[in-house]
C-alpha atoms as a PDB file:
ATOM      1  CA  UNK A   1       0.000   0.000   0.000  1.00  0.00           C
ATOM      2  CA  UNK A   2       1.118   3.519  -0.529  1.00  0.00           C
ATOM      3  CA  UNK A   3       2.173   6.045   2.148  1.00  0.00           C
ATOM      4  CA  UNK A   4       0.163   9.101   3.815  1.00  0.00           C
ATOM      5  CA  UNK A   5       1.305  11.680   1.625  1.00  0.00           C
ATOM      6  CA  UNK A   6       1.036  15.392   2.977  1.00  0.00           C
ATOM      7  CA  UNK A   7      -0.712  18.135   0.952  1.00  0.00           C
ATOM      8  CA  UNK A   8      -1.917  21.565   1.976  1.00  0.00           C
ATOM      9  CA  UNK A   9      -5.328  22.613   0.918  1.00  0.00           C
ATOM     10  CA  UNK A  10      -5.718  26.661   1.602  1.00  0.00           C
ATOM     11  CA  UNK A  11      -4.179  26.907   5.083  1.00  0.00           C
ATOM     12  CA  UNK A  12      -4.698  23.099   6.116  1.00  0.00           C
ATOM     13  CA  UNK A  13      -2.337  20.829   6.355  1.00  0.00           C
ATOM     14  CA  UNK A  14      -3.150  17.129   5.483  1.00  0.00           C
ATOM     15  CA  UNK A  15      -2.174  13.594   5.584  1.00  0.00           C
ATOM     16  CA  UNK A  16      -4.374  11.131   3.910  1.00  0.00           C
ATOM     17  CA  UNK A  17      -4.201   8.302   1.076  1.00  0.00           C
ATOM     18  CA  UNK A  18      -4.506  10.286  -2.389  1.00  0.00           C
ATOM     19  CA  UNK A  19      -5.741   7.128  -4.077  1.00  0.00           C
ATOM     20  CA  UNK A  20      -8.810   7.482  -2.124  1.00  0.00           C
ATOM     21  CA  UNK A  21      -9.293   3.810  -1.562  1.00  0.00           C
ATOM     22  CA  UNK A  22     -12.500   2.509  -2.064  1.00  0.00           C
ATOM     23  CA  UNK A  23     -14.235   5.794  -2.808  1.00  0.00           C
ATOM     24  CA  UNK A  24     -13.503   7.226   0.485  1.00  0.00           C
ATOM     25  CA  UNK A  25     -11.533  10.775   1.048  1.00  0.00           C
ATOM     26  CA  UNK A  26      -9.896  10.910   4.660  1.00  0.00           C
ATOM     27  CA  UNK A  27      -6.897  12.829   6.353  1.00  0.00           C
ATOM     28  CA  UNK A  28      -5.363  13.512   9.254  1.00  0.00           C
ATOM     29  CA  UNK A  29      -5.394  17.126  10.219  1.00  0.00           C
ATOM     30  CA  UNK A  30      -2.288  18.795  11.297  1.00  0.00           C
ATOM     31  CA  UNK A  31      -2.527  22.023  13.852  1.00  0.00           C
ATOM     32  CA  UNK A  32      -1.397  24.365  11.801  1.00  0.00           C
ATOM     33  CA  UNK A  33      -3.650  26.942   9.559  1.00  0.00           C
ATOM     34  CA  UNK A  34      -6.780  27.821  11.751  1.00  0.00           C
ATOM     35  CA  UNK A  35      -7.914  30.686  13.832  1.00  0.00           C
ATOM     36  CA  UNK A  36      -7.604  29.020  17.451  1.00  0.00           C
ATOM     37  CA  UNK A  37      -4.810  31.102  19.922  1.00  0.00           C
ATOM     38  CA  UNK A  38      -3.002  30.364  22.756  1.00  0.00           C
ATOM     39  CA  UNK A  39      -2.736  26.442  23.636  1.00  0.00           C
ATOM     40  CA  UNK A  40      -4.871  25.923  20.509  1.00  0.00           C
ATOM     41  CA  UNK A  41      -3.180  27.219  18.285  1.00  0.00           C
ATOM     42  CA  UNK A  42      -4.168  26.863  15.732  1.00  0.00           C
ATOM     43  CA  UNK A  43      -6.289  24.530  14.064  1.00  0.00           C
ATOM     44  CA  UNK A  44      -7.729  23.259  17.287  1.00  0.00           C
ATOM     45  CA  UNK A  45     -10.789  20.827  16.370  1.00  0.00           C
ATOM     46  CA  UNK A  46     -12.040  19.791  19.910  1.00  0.00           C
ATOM     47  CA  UNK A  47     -14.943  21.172  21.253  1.00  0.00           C
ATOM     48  CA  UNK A  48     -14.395  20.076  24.695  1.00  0.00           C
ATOM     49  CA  UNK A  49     -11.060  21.512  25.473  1.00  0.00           C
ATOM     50  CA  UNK A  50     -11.731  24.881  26.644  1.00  0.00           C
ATOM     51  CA  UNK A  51     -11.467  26.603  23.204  1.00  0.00           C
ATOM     52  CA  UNK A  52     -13.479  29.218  21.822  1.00  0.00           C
ATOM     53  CA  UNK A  53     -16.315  27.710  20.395  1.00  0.00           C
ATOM     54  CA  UNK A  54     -16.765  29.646  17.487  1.00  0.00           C
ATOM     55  CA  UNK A  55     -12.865  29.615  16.546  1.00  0.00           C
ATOM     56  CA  UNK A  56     -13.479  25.898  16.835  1.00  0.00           C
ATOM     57  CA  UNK A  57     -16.578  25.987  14.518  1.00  0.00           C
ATOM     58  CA  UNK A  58     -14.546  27.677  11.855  1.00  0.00           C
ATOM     59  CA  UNK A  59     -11.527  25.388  12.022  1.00  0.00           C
ATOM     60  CA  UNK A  60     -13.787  22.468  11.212  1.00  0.00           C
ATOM     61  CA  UNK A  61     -15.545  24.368   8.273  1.00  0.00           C
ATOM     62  CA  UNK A  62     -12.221  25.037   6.912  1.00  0.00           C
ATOM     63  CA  UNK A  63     -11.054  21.035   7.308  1.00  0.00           C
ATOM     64  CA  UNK A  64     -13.667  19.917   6.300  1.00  0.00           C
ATOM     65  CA  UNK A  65     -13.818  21.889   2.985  1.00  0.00           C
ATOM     66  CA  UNK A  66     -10.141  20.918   2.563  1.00  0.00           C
ATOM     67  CA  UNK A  67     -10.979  17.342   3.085  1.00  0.00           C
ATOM     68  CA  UNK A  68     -14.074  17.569   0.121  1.00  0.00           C
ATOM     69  CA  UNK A  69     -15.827  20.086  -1.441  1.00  0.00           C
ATOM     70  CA  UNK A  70     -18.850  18.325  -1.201  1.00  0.00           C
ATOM     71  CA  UNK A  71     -18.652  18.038   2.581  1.00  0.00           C
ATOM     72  CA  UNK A  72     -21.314  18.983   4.100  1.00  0.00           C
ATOM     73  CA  UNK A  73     -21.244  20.685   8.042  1.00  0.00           C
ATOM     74  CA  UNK A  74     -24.940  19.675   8.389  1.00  0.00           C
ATOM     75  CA  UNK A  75     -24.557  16.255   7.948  1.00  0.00           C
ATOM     76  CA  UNK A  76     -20.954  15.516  10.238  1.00  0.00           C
ATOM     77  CA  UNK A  77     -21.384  13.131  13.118  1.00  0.00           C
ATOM     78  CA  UNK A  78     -18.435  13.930  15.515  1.00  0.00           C
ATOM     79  CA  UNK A  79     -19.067  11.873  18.651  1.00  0.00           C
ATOM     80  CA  UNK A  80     -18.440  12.721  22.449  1.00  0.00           C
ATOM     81  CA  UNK A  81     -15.202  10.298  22.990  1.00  0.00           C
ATOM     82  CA  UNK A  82     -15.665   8.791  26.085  1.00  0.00           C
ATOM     83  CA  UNK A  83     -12.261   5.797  26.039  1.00  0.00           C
ATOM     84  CA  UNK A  84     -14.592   3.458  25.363  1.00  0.00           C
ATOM     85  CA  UNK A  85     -15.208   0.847  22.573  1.00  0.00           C
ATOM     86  CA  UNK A  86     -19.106   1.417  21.327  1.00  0.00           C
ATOM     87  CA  UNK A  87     -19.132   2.078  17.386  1.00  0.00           C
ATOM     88  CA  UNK A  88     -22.041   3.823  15.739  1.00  0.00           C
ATOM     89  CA  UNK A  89     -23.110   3.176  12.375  1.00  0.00           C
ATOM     90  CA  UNK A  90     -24.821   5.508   9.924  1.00  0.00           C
ATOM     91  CA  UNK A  91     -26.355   3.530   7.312  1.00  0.00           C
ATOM     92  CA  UNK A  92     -28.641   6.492   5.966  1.00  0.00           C
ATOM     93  CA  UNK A  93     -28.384   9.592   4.690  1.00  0.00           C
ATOM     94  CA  UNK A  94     -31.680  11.170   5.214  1.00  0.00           C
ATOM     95  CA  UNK A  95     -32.165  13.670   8.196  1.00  0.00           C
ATOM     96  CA  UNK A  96     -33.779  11.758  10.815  1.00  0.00           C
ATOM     97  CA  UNK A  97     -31.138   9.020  10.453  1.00  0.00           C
ATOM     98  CA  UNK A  98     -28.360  11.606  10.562  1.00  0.00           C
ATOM     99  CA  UNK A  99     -29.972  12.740  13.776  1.00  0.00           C
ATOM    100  CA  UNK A 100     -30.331   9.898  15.587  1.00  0.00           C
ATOM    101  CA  UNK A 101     -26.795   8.643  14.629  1.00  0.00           C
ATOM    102  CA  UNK A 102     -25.543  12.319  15.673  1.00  0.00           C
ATOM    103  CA  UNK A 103     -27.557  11.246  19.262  1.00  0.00           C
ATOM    104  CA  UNK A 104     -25.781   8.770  19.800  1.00  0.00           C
ATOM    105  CA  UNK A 105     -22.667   9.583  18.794  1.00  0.00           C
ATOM    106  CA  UNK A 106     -22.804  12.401  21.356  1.00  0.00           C
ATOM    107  CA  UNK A 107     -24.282   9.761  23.821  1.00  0.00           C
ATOM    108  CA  UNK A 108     -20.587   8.231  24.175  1.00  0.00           C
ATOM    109  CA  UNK A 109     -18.873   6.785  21.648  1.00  0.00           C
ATOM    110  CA  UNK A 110     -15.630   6.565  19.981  1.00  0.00           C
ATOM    111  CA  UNK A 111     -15.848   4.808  16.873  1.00  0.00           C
ATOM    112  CA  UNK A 112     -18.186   5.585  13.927  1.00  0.00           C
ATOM    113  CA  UNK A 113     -18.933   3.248  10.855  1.00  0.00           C
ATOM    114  CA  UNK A 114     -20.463   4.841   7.642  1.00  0.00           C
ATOM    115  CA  UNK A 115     -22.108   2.623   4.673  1.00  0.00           C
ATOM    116  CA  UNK A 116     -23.684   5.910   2.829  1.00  0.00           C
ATOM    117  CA  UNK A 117     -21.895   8.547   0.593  1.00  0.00           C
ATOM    118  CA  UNK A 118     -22.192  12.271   1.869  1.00  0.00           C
ATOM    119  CA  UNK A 119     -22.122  11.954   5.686  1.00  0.00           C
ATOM    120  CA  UNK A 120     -18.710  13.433   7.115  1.00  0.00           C
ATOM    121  CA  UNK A 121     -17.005  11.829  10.043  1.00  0.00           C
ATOM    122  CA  UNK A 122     -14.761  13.889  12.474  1.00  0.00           C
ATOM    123  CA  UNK A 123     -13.086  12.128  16.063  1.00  0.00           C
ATOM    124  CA  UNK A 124     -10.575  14.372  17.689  1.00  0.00           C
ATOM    125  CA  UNK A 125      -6.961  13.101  19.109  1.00  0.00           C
ATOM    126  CA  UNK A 126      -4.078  14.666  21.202  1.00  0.00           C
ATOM    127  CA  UNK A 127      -2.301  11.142  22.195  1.00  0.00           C
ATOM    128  CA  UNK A 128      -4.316   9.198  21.638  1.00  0.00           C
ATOM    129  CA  UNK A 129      -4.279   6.894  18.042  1.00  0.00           C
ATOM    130  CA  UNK A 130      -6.946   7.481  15.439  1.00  0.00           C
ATOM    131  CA  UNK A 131      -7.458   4.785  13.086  1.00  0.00           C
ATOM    132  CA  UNK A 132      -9.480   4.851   9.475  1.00  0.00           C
ATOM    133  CA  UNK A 133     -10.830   1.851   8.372  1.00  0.00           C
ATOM    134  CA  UNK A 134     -12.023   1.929   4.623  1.00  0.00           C
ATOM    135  CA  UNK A 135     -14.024  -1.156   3.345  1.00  0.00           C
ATOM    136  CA  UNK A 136     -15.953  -1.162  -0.494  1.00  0.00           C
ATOM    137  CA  UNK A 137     -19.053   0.821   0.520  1.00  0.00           C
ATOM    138  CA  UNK A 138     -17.773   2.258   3.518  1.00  0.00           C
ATOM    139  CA  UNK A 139     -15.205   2.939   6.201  1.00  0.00           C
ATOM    140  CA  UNK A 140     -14.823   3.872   9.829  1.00  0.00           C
ATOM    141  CA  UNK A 141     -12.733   6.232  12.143  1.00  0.00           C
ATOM    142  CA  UNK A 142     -12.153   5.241  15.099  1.00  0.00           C
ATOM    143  CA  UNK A 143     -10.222   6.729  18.424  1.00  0.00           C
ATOM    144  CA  UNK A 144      -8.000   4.168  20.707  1.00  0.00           C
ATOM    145  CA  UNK A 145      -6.555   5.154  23.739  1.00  0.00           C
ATOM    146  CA  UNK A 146      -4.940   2.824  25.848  1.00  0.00           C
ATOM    147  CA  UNK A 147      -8.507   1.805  27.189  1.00  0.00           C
ATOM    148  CA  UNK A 148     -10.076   1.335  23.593  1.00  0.00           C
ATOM    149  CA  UNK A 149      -6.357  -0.484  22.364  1.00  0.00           C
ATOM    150  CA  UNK A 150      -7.287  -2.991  24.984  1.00  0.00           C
ATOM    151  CA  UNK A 151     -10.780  -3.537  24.759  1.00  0.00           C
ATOM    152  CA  UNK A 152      -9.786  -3.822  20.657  1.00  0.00           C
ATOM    153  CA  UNK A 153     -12.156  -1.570  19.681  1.00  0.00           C
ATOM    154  CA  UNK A 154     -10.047  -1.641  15.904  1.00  0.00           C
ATOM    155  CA  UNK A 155     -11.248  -5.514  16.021  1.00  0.00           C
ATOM    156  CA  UNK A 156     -14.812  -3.821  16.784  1.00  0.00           C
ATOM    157  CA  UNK A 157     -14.739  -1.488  14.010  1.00  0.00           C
ATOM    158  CA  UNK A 158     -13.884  -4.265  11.969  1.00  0.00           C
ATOM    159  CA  UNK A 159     -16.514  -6.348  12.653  1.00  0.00           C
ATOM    160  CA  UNK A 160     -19.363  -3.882  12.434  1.00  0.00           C
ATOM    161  CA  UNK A 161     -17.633  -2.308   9.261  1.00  0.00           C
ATOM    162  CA  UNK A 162     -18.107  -5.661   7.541  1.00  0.00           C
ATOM    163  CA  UNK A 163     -21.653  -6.123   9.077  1.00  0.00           C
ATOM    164  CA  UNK A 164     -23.226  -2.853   7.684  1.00  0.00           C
ATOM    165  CA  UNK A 165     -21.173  -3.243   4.126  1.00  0.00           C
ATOM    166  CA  UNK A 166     -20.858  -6.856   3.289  1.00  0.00           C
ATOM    167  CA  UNK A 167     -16.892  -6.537   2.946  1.00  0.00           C
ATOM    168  CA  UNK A 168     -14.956  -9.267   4.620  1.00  0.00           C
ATOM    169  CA  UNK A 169     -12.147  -8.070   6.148  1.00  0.00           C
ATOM    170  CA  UNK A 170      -9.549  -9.748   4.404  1.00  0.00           C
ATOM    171  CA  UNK A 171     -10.376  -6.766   1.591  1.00  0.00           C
ATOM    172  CA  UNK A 172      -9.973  -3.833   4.023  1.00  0.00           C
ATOM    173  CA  UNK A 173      -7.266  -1.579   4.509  1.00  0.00           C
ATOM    174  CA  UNK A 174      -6.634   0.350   7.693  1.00  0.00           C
ATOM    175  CA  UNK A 175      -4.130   3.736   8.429  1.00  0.00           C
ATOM    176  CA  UNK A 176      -2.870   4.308  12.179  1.00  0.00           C
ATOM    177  CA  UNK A 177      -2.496   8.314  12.341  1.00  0.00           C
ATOM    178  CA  UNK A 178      -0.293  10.429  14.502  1.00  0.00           C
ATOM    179  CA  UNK A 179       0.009   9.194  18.150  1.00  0.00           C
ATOM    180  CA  UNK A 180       2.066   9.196  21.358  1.00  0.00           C
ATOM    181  CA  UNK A 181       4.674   6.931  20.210  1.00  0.00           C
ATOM    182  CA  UNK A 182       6.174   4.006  22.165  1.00  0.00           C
ATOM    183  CA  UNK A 183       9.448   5.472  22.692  1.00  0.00           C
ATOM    184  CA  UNK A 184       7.262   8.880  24.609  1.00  0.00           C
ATOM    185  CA  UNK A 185       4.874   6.903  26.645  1.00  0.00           C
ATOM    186  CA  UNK A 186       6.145   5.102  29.718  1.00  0.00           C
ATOM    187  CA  UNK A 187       3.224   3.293  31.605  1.00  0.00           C
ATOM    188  CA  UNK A 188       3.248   1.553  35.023  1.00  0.00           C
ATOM    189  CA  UNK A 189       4.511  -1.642  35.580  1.00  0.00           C
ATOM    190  CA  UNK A 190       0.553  -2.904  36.271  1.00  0.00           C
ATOM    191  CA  UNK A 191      -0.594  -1.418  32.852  1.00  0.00           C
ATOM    192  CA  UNK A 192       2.595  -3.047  30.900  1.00  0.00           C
ATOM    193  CA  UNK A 193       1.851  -6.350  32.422  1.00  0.00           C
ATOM    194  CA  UNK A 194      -1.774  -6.580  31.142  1.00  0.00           C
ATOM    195  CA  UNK A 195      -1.366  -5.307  28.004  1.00  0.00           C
ATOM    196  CA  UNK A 196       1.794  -7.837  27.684  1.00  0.00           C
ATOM    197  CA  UNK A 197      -0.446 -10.973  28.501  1.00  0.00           C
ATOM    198  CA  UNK A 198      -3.140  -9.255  25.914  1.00  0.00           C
ATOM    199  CA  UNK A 199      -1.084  -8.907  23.092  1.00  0.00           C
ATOM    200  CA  UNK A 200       2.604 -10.743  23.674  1.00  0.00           C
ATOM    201  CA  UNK A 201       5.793  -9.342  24.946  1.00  0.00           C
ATOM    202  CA  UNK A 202       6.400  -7.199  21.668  1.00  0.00           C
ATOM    203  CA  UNK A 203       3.007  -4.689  22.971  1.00  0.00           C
ATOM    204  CA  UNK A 204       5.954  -3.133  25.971  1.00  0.00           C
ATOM    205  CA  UNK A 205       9.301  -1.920  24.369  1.00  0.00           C
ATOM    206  CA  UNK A 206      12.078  -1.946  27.238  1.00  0.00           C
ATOM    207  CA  UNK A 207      10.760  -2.056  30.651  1.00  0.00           C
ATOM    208  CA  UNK A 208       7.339  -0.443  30.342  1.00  0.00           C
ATOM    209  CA  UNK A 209       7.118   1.726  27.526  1.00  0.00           C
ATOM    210  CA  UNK A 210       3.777   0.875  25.321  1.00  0.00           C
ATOM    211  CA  UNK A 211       3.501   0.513  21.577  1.00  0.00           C
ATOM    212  CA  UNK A 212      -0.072   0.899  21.290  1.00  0.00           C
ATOM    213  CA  UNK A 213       0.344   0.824  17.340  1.00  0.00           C
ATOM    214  CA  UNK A 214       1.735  -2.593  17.753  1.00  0.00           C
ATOM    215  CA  UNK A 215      -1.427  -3.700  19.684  1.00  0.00           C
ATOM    216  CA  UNK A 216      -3.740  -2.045  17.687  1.00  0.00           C
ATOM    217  CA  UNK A 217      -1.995  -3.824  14.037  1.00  0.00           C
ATOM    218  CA  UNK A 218      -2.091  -7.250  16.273  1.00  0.00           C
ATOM    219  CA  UNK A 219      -5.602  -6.705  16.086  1.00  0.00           C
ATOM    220  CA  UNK A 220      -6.807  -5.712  13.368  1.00  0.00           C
ATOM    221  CA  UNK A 221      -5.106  -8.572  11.828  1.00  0.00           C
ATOM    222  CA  UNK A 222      -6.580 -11.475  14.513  1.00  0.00           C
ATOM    223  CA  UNK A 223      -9.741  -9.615  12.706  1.00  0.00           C
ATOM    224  CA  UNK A 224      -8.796 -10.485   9.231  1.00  0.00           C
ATOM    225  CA  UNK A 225      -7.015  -7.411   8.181  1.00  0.00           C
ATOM    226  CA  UNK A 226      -3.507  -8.432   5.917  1.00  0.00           C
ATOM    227  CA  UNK A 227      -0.560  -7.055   7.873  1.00  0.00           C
ATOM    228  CA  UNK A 228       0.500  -5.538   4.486  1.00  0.00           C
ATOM    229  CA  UNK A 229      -3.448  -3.589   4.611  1.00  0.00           C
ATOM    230  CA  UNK A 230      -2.168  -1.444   7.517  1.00  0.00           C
ATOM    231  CA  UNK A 231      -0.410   1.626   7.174  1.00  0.00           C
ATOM    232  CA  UNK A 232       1.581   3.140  10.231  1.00  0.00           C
ATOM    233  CA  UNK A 233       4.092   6.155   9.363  1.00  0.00           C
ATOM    234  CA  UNK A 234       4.726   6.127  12.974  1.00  0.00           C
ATOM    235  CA  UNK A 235       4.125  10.235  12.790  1.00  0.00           C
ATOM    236  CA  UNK A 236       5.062  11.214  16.870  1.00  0.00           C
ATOM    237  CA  UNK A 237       2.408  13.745  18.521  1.00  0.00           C
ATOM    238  CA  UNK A 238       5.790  14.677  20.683  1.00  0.00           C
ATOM    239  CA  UNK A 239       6.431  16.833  17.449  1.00  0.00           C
ATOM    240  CA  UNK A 240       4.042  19.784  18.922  1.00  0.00           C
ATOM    241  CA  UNK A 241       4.937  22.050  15.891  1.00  0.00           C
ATOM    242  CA  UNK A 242       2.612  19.715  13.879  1.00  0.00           C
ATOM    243  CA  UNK A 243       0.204  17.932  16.095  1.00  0.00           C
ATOM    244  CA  UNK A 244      -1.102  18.722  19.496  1.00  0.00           C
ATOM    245  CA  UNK A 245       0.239  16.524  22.568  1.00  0.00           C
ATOM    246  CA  UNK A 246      -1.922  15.810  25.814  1.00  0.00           C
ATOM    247  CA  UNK A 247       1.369  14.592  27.352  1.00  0.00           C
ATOM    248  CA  UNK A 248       3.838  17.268  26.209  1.00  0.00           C
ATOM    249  CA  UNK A 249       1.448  20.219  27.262  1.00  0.00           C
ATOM    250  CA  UNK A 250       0.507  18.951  30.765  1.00  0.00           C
ATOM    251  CA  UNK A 251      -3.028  18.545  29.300  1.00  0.00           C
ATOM    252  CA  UNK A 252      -3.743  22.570  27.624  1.00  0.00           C
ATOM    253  CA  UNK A 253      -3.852  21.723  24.006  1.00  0.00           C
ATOM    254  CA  UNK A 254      -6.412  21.656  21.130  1.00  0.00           C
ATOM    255  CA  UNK A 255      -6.664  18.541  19.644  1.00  0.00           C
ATOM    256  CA  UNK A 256      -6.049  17.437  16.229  1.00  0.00           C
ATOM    257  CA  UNK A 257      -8.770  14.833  13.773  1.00  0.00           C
ATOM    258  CA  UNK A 258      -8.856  12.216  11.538  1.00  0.00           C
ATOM    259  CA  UNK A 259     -11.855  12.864   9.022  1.00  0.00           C
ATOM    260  CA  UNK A 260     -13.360  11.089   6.805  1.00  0.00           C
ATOM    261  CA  UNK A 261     -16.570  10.924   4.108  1.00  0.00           C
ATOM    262  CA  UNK A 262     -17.221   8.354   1.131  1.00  0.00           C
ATOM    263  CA  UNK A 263     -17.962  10.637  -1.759  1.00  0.00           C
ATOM    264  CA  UNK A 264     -21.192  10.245  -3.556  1.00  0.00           C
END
């Protein structure tokens, strides 16, 4: 499979698969080239981080028209990330369907699945690792923290992807976005120890450092995924001039997204 390559589209900053697999346009947002100050600064696409809310709304109208053209704000589900491992599936385009999926996507959730053209998908990140999955006739974003990496909710994203599509996962293909890196993200010796016996030795690099790329690969391929489907450029958030790091700012940062919409 072909790298992330990065473009800029008027002042945003993307990385995403040009080829646009499977009929779906998605990127990873950088922070740069948005209207957010301060800690935010300055494409800030949280809206639960203490931002202005209206700086916020115009950063997303600007990704979101760099992402597509046809994007369209009214339809975007952007769920309330709660470090869990629930998925939501849109599976219609028409305006009661977008708002109940919208419902509970701001419910809790922190995966969405998509089977329709035209409905934008936004989940926000600052650590944490976003994963797209893109299937024929659909794809999912997903956000996996250390508590969704070991409740699998890749595997999840998988499975439901497949469900609402009819792809079987041996034909997906899944990209692993920017993310505290192993080397940057020491854990205790508790944490290390479960998420050895989950996913083999290989999860903890030295004495308790966690690769939470290598657990989330491990299983998206016990789902069916090839390991030569999965695309990891093993972009650092520690690299604060181009994404925003929970970690690195003691917790006072906007957050960067991974978005995503299957053009019609």
């Amino acid at each position: 499979m072909a790298p992330l390559t990065r473009h800029t589209v008027g002042t945003v900053t993307l990385l995403g698969d040009a080829t646009r697999p499977g009929g779906v346009t998605f990127a990873f947002t950088e922070r740069t080239g948005g209207v957010s100050a301060g800690p935010f600064a300055s494409l800030n696409l949280g809206d639960s981080c203490g931002d202005d809310p209206a700086s916020v709304g115009e950063n997303r109208l600007r990704a979101l028209a760099a992402l597509s053209p046809s994007a369209d704000s009214a339809k975007l589900i952007n769920p309330r990330q709660v470090h869990g491992a629930t998925v939501v599936s849109v599976t219609a385009s028409d305006d009661q369907s977008i708002a109940e999926a919208r419902s509970a996507a701001r419910a809790g959730a922190d995966a969405v699945a998509v089977a329709v053209p035209g409905v934008p998908v936004l989940l926000c990140f600052a650590d944490c690792v976003p994963v797209v999955v893109v299937a024929d006739g659909g794809f999912a974003v997903a956000h996996s923290g250390w508590k969704g990496t070991y409740a699998r909710i890749s595997a999840a994203v998988v499975a439901e992807l497949s469900r609402i599509t009819g792809a079987a996962p041996e034909t997906m293909r899944a990209y692993i976005g920017p993310h505290i890196t192993a080397d940057a993200y020491e854990v205790d010796a508790e944490l290390a120890s479960r998420f050895a016996d989950a996913f083999g030795a290989d999860a903890i690099v030295g004495e308790r450092n966690l690769d939470l790329a290598f657990c989330i690969s491990s299983a998206l391929v016990d789902a069916g995924l090839a390991p030569d489907a999965i695309v990891d450029e093993h972009l650092s958030t520690t690299d604060t001039d181009r994404f925003f790091s929970y970690r690195a700012s003691g917790g006072a940062c906007g957050r960067h997204g991974a978005l995503a919409i299957m053009e019609a």
